[in-house]
PDB file of N, CA and C in Angstrom:
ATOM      1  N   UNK A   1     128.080 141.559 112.634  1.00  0.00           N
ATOM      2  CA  UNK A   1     127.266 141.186 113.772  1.00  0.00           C
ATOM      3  C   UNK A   1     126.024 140.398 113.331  1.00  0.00           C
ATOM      4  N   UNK A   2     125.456 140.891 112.078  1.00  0.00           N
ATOM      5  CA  UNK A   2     124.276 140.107 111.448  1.00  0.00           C
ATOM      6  C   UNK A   2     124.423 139.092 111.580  1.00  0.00           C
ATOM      7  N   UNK A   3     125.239 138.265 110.818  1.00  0.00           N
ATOM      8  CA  UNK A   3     125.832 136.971 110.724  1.00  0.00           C
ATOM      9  C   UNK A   3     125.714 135.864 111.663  1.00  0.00           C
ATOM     10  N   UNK A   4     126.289 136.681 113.307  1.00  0.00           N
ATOM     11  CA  UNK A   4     126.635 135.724 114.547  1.00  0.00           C
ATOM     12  C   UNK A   4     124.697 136.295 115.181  1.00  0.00           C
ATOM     13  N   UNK A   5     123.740 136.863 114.772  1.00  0.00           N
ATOM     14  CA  UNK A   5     122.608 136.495 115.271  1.00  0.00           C
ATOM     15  C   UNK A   5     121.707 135.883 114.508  1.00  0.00           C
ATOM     16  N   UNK A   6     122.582 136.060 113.087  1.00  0.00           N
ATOM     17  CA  UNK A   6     121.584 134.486 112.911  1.00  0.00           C
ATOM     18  C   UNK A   6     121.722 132.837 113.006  1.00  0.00           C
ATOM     19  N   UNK A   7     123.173 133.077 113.179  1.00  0.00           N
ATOM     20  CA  UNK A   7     123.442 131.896 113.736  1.00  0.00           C
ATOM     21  C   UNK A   7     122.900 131.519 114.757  1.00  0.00           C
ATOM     22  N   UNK A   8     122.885 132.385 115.834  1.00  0.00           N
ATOM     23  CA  UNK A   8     122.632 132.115 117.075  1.00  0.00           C
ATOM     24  C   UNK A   8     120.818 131.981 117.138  1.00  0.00           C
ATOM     25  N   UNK A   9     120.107 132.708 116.110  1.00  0.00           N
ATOM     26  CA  UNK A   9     119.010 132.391 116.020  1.00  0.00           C
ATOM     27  C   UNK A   9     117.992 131.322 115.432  1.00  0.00           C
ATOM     28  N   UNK A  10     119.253 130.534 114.661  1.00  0.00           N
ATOM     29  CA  UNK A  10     119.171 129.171 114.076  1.00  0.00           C
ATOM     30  C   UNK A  10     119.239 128.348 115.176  1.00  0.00           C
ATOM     31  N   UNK A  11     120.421 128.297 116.019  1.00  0.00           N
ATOM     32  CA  UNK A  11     120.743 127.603 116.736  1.00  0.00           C
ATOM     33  C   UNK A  11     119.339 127.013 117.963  1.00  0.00           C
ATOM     34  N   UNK A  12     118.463 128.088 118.022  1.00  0.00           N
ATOM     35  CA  UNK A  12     117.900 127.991 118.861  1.00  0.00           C
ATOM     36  C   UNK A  12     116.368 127.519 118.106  1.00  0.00           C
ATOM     37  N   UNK A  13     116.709 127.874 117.167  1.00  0.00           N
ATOM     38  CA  UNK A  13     115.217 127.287 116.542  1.00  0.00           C
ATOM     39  C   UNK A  13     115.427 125.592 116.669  1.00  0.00           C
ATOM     40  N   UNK A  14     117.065 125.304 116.081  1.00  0.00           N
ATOM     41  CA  UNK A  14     116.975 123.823 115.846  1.00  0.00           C
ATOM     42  C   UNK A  14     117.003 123.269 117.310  1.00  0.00           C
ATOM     43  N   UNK A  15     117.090 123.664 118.577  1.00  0.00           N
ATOM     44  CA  UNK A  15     116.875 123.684 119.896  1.00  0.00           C
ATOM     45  C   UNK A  15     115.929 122.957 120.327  1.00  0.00           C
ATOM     46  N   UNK A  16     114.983 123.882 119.550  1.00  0.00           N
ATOM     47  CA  UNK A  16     113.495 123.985 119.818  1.00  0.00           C
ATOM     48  C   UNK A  16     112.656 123.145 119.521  1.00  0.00           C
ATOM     49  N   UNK A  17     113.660 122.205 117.979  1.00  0.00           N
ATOM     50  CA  UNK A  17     112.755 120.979 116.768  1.00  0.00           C
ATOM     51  C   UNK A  17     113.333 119.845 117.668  1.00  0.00           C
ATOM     52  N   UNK A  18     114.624 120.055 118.567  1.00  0.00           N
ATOM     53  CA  UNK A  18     114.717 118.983 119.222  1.00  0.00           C
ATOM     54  C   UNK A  18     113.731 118.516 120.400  1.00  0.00           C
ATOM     55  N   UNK A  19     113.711 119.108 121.029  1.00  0.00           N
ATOM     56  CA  UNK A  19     112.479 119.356 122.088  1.00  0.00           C
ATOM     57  C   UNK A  19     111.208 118.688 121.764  1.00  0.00           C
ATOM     58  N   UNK A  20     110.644 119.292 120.490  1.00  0.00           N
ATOM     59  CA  UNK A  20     109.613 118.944 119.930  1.00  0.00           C
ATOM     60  C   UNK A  20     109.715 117.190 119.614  1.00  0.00           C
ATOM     61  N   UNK A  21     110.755 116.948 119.096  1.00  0.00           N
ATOM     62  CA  UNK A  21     110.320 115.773 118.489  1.00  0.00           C
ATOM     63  C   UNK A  21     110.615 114.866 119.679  1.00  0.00           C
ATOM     64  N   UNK A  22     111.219 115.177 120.701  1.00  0.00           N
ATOM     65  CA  UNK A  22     111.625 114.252 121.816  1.00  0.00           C
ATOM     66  C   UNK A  22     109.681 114.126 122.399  1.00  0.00           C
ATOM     67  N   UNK A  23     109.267 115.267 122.479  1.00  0.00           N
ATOM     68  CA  UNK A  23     107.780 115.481 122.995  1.00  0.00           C
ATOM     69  C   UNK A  23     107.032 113.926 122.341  1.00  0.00           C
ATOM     70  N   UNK A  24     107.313 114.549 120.682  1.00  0.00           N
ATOM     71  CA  UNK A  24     106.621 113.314 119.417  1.00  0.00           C
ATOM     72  C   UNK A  24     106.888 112.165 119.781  1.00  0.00           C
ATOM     73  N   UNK A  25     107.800 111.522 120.376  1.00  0.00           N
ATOM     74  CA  UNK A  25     108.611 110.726 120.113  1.00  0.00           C
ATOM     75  C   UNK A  25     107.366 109.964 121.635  1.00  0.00           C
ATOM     76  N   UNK A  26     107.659 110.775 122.774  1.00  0.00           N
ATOM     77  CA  UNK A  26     107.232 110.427 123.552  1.00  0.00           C
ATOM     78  C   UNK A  26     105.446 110.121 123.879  1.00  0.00           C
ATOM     79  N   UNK A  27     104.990 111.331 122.909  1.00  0.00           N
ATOM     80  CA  UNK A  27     103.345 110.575 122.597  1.00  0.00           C
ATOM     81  C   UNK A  27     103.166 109.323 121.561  1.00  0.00           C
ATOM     82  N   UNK A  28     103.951 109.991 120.694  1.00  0.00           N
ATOM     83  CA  UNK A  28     103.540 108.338 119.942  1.00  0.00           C
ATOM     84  C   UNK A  28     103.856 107.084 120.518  1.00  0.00           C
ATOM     85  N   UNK A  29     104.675 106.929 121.560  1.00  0.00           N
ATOM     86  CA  UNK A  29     105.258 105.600 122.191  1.00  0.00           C
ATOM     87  C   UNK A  29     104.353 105.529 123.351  1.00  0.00           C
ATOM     88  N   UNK A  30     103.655 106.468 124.191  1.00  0.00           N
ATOM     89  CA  UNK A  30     102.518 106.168 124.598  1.00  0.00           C
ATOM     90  C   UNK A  30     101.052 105.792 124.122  1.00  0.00           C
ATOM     91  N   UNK A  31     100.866 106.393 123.265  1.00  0.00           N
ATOM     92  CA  UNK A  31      99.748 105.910 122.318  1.00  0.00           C
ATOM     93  C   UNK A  31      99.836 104.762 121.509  1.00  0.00           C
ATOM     94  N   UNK A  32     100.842 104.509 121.357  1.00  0.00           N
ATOM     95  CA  UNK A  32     100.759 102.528 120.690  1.00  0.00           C
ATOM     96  C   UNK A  32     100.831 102.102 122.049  1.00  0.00           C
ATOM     97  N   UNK A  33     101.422 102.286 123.149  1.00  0.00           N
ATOM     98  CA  UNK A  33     101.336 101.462 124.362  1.00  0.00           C
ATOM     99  C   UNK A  33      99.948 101.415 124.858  1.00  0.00           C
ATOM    100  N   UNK A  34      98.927 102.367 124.951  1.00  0.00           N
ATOM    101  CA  UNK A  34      98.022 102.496 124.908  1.00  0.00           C
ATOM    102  C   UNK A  34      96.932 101.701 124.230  1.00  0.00           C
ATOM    103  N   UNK A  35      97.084 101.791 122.828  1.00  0.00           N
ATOM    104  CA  UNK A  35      96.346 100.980 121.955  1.00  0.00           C
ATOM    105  C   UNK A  35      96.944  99.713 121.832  1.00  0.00           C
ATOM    106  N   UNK A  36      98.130  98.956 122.344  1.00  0.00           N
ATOM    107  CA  UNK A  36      98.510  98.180 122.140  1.00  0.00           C
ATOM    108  C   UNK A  36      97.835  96.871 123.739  1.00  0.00           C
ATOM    109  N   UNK A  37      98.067  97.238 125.123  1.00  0.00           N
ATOM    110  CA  UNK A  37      97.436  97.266 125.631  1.00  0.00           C
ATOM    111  C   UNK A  37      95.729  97.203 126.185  1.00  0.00           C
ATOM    112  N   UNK A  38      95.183  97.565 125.197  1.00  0.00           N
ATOM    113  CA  UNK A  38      93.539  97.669 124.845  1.00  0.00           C
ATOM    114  C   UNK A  38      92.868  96.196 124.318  1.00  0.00           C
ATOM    115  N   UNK A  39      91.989  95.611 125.174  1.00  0.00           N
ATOM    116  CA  UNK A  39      91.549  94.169 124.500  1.00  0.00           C
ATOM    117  C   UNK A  39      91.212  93.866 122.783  1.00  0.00           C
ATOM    118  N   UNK A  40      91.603  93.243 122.757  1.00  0.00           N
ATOM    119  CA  UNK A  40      91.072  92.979 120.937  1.00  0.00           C
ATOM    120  C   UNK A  40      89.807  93.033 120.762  1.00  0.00           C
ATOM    121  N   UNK A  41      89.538  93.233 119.730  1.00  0.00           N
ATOM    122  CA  UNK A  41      90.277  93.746 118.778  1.00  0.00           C
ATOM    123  C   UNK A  41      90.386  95.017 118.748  1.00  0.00           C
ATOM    124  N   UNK A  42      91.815  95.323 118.218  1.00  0.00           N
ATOM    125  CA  UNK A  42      92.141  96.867 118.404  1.00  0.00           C
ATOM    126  C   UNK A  42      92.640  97.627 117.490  1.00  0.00           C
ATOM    127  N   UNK A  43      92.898  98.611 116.728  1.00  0.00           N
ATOM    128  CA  UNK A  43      93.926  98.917 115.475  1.00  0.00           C
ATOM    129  C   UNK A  43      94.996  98.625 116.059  1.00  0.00           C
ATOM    130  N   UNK A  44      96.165  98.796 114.660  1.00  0.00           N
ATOM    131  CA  UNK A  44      97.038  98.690 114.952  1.00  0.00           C
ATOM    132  C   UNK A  44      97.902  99.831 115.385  1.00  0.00           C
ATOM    133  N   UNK A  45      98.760  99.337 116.616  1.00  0.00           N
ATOM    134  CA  UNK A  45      99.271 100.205 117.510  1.00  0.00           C
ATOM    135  C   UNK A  45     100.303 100.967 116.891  1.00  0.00           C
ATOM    136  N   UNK A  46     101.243 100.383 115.866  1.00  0.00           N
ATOM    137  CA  UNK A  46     102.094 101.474 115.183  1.00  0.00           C
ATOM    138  C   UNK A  46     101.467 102.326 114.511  1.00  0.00           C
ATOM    139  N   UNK A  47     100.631 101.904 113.696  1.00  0.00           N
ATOM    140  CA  UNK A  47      99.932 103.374 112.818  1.00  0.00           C
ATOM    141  C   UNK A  47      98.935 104.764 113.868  1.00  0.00           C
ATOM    142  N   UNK A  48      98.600 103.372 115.209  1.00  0.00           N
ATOM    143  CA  UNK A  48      98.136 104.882 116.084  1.00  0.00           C
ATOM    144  C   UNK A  48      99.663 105.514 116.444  1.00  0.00           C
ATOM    145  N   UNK A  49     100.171 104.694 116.746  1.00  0.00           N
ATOM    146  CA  UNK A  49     101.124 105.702 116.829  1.00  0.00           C
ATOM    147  C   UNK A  49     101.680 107.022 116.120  1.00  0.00           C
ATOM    148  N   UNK A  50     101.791 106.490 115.181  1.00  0.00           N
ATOM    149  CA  UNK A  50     102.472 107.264 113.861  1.00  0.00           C
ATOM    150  C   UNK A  50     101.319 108.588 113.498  1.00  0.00           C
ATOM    151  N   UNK A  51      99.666 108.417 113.497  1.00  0.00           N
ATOM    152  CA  UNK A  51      98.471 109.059 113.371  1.00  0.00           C
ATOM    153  C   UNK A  51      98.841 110.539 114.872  1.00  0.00           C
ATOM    154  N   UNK A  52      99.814 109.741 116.048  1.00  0.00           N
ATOM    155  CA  UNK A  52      99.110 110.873 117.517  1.00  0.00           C
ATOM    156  C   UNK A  52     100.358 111.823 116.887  1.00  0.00           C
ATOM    157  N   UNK A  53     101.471 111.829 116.077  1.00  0.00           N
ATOM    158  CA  UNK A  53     103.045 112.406 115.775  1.00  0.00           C
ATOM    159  C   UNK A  53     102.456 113.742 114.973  1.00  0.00           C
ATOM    160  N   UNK A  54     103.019 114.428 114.630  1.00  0.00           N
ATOM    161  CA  UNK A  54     102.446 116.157 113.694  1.00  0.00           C
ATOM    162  C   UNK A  54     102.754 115.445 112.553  1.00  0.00           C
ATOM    163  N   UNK A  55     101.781 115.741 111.426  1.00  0.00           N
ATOM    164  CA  UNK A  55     102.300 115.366 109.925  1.00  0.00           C
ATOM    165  C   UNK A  55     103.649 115.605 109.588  1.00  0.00           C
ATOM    166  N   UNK A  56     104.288 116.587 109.706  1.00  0.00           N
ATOM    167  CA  UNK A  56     104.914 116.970 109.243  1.00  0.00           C
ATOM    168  C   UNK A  56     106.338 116.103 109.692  1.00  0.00           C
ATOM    169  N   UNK A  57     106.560 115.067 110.837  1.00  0.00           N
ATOM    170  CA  UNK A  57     107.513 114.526 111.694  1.00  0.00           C
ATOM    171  C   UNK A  57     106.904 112.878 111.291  1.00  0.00           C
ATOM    172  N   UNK A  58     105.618 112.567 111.143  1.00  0.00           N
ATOM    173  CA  UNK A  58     105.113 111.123 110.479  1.00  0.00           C
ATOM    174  C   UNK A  58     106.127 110.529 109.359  1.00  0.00           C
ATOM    175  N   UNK A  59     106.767 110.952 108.244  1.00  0.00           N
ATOM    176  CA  UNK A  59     107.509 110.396 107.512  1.00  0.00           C
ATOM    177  C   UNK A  59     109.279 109.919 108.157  1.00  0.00           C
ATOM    178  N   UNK A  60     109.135 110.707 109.177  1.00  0.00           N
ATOM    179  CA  UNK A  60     110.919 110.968 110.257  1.00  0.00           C
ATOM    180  C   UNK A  60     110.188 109.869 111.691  1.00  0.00           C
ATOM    181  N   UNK A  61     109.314 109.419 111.658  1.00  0.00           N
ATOM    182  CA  UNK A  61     108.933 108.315 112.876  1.00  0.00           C
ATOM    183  C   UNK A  61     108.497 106.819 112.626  1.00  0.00           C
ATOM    184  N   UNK A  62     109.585 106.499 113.446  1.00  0.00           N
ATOM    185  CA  UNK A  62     109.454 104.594 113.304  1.00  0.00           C
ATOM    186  C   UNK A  62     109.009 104.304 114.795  1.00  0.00           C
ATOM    187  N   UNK A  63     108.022 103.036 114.998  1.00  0.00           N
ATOM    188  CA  UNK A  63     107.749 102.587 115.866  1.00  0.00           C
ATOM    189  C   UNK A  63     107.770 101.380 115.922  1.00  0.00           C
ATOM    190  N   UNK A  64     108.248 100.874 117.082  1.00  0.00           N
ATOM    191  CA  UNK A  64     108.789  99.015 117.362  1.00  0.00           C
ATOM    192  C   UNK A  64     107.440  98.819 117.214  1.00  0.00           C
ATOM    193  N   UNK A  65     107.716  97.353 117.373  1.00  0.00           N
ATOM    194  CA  UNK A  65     106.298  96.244 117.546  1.00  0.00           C
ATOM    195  C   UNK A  65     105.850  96.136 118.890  1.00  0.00           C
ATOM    196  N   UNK A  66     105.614  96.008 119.788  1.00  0.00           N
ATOM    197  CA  UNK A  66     105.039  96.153 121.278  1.00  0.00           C
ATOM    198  C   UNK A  66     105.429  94.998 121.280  1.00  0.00           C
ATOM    199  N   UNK A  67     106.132  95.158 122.602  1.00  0.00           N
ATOM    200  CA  UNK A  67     106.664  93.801 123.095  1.00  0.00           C
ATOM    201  C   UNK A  67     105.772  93.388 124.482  1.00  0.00           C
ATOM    202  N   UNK A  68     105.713  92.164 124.713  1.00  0.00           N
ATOM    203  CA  UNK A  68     105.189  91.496 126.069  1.00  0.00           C
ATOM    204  C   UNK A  68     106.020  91.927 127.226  1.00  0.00           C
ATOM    205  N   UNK A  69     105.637  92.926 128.065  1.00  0.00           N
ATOM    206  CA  UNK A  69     106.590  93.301 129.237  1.00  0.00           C
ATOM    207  C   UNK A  69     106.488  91.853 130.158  1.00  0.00           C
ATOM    208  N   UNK A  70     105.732  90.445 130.162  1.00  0.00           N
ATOM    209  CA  UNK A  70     105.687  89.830 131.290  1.00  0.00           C
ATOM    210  C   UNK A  70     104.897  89.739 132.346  1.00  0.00           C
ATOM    211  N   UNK A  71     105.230  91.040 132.830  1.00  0.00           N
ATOM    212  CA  UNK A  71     104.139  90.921 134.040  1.00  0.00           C
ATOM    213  C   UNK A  71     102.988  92.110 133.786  1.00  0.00           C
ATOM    214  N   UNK A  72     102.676  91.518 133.003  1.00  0.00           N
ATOM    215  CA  UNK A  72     100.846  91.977 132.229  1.00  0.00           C
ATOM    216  C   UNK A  72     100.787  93.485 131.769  1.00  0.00           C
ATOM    217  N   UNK A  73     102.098  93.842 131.155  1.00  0.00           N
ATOM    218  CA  UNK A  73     102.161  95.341 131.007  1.00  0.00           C
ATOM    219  C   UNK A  73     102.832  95.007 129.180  1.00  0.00           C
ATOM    220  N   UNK A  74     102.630  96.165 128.703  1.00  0.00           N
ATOM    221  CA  UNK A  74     103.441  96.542 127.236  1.00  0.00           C
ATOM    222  C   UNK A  74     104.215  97.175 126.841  1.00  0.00           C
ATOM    223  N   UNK A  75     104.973  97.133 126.391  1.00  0.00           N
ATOM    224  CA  UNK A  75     105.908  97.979 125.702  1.00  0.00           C
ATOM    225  C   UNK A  75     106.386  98.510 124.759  1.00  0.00           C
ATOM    226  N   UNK A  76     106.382  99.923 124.223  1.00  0.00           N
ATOM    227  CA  UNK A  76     106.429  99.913 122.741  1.00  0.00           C
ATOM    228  C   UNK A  76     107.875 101.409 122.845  1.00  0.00           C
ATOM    229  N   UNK A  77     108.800 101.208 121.869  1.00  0.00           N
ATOM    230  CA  UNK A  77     109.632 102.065 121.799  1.00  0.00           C
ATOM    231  C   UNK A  77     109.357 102.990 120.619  1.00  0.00           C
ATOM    232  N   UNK A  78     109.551 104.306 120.558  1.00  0.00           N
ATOM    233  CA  UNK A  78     109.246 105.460 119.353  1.00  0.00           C
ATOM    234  C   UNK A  78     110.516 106.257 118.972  1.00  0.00           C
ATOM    235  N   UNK A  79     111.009 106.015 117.804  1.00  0.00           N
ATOM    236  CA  UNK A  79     112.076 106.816 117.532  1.00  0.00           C
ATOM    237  C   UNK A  79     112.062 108.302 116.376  1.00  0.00           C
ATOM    238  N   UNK A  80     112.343 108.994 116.765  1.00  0.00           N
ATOM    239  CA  UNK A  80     111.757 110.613 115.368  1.00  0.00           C
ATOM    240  C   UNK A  80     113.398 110.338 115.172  1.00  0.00           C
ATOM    241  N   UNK A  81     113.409 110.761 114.087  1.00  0.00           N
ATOM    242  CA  UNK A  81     114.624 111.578 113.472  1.00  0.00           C
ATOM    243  C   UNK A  81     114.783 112.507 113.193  1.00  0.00           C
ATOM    244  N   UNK A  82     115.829 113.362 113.564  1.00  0.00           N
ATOM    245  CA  UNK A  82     115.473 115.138 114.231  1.00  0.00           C
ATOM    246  C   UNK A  82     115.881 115.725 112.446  1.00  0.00           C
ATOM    247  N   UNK A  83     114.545 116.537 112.009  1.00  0.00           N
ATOM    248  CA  UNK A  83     115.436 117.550 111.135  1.00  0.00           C
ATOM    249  C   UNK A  83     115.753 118.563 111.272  1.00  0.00           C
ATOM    250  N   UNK A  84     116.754 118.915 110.441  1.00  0.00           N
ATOM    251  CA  UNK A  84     118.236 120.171 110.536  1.00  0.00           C
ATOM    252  C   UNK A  84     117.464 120.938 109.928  1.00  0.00           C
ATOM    253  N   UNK A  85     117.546 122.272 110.535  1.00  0.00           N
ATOM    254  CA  UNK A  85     117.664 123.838 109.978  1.00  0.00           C
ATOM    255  C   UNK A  85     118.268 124.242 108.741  1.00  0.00           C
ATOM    256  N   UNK A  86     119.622 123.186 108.945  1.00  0.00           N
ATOM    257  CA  UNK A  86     120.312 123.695 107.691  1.00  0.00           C
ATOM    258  C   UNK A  86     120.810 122.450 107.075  1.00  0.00           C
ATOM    259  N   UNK A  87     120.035 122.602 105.559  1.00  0.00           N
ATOM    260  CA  UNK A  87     119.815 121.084 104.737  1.00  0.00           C
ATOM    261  C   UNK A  87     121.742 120.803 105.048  1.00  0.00           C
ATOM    262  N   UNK A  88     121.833 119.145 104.864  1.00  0.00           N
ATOM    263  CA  UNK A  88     123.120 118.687 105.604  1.00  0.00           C
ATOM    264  C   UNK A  88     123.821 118.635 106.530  1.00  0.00           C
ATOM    265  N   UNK A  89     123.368 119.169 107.080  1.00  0.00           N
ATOM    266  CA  UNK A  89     124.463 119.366 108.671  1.00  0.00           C
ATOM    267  C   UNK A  89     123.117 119.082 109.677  1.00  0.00           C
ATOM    268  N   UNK A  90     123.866 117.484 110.467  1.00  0.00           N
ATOM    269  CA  UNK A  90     122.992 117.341 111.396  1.00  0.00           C
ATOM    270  C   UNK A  90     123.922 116.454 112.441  1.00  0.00           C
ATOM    271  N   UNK A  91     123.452 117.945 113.347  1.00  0.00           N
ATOM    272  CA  UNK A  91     124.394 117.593 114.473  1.00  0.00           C
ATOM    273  C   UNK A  91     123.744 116.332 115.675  1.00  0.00           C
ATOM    274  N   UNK A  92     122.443 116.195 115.495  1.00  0.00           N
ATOM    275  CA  UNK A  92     121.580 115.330 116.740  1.00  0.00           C
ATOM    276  C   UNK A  92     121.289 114.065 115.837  1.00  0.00           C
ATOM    277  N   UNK A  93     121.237 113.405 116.602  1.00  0.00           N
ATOM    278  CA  UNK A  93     120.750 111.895 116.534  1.00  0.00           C
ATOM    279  C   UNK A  93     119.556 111.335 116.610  1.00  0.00           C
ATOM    280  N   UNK A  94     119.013 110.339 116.414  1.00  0.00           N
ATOM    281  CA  UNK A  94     117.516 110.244 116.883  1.00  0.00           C
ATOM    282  C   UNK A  94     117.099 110.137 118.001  1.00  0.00           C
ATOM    283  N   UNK A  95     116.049 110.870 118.418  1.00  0.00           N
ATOM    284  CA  UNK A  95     115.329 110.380 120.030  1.00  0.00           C
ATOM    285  C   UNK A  95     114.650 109.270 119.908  1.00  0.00           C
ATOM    286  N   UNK A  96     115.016 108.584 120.660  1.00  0.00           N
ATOM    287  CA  UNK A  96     113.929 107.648 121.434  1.00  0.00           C
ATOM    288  C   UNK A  96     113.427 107.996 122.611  1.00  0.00           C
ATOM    289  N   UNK A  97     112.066 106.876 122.555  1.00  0.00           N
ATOM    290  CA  UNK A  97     111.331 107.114 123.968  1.00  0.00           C
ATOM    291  C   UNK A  97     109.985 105.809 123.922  1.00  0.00           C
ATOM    292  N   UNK A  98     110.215 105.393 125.219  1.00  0.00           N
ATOM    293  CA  UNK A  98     109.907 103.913 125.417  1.00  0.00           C
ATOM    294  C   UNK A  98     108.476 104.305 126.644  1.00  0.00           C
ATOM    295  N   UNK A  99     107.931 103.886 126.117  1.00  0.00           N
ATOM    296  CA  UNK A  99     106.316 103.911 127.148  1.00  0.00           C
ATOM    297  C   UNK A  99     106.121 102.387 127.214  1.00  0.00           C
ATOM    298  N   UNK A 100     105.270 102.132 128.554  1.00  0.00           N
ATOM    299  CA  UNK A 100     105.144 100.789 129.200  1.00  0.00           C
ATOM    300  C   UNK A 100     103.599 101.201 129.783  1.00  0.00           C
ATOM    301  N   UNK A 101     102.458 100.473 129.208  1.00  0.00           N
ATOM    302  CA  UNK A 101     101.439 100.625 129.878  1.00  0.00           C
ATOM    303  C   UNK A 101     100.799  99.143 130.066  1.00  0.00           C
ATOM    304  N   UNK A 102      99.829  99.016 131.425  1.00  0.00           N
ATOM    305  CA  UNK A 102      99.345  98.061 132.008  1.00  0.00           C
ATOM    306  C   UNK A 102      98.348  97.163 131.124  1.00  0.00           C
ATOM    307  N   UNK A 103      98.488  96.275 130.978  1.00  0.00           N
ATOM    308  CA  UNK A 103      97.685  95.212 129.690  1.00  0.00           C
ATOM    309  C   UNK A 103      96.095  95.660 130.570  1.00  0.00           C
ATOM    310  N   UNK A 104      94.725  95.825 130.049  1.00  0.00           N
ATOM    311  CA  UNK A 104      93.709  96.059 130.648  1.00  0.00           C
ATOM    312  C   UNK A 104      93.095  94.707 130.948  1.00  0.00           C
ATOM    313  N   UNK A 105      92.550  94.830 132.270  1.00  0.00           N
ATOM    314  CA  UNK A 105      91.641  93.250 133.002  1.00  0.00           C
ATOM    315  C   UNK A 105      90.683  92.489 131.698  1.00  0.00           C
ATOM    316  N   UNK A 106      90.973  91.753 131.414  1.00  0.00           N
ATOM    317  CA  UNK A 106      89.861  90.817 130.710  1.00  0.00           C
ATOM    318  C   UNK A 106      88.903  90.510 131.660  1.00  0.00           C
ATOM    319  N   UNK A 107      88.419  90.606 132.564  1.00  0.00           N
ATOM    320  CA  UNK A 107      87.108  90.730 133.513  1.00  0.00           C
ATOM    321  C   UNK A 107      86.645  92.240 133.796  1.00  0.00           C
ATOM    322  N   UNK A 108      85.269  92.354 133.413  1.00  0.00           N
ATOM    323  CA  UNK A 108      85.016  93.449 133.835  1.00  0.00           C
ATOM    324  C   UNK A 108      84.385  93.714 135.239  1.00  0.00           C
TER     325      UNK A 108
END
């Protein structure tokens, strides 16, 4: 019986890292949209990005270049790469998550 609750108690931890990094995934792609968005001069929006992610998920996160949405907005996509519970076996894929924020008025 040991056996099938720790499985089942793995299972739910690695549940849990998914969740999380979908969360990561989704602040850091707001926060370069954010800083990307912001009049110049500004840092650069991938490393804020990568800075808003938990240390520990910063080396597992890539962030696009912010693209020109067009109609005066930005766009930046954030991808984590989920780690496994159990070194080799990885059943999930990477999250993405795409934030779009409004370019700010150059008139104040």
């Amino acid at each position: 019986m040991l056996p099938i609750l720790l499985l089942v108690a793995l299972a739910g931890i690695q549940l849990g890292i998914v969740a999380y990094c979908g969360e990561q995934a989704g602040v850091a792609a707001r926060a370069a949209a954010r800083t990307a968005a912001a009049h110049a001069p500004h840092p650069d929006p991938q490393q804020v990005g990568l800075d808003a992610v938990s240390g520990w998920l910063q080396g597992n996160t890539s962030i696009d270049p912010p693209s020109d949405g067009g109609d005066n907005s930005v766009t930046v996509s954030a991808t984590v790469h989920i780690p496994s519970v159990l070194p080799g076996v990885h059943l999930f894929g990477p999250v993405t998550r795409r934030a779009t924020m409004p370019k700010e008025d150059t008139n104040p």
